[in-house]
Protein backbone atom coordinates (compact mmCIF):
# COMPACT_ATOMS: atom_id res chain seq x y z
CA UNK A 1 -5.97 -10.66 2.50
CA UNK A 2 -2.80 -9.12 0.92
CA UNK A 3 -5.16 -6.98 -1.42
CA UNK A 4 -6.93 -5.98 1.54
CA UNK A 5 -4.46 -4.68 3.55
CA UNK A 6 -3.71 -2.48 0.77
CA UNK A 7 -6.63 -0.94 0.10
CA UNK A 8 -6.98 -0.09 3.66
CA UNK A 9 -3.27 1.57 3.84
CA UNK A 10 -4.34 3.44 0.54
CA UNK A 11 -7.68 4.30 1.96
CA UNK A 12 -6.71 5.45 5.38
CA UNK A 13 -3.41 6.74 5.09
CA UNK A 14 -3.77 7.69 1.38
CA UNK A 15 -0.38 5.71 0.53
CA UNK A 16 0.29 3.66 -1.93
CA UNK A 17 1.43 0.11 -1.99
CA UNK A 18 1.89 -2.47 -4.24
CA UNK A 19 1.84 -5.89 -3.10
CA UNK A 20 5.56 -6.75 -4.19
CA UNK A 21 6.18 -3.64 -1.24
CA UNK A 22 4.13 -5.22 1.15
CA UNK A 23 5.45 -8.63 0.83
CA UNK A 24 8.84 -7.11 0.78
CA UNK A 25 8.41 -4.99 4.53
CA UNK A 26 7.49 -8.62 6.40
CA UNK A 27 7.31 -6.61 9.79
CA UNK A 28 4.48 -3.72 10.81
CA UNK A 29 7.81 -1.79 11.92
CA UNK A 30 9.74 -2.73 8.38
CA UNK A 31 5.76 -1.43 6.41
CA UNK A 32 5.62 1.49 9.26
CA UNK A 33 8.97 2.67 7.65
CA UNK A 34 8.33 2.18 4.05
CA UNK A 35 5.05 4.06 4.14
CA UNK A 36 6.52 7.13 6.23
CA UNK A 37 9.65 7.03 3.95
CA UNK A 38 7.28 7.31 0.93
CA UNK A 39 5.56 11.12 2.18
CA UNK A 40 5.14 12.41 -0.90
CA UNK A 41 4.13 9.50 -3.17
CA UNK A 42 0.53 9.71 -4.23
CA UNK A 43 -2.43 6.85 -4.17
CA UNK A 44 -2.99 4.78 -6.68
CA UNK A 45 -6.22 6.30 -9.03
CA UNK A 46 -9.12 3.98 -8.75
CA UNK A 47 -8.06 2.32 -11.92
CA UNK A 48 -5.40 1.13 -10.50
CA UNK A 49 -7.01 -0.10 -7.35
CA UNK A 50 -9.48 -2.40 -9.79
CA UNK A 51 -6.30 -4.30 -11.40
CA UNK A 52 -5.59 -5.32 -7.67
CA UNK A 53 -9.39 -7.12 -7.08
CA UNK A 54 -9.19 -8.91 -10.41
């Protein structure tokens, strides 16, 4: 579910996360934060998101 959620952030708000982050932001306000904090920070490539589904 965790792996999910993240490709959906990456995917519709083209943000990164790593699971450690969203584990880490336990609230939708505390992840709402994170993500706006991290403006500039680019998605993952697709590479990257495969290492997440293994």
């Amino acid at each position: 579910m965790a792996v999910r959620l993240i490709m959906l952030i990456e995917q519709r708000l083209s943000k990164s996360l790593s699971p450690k982050e969203l584990l880490k932001h336990q609230t939708v306000a505390e992840l709402a934060a994170h993500i706006r904090s991290t403006e500039n920070r680019p998605v993952a490539e697709p590479s990257d998101r495969r290492a997440l589904t293994a």
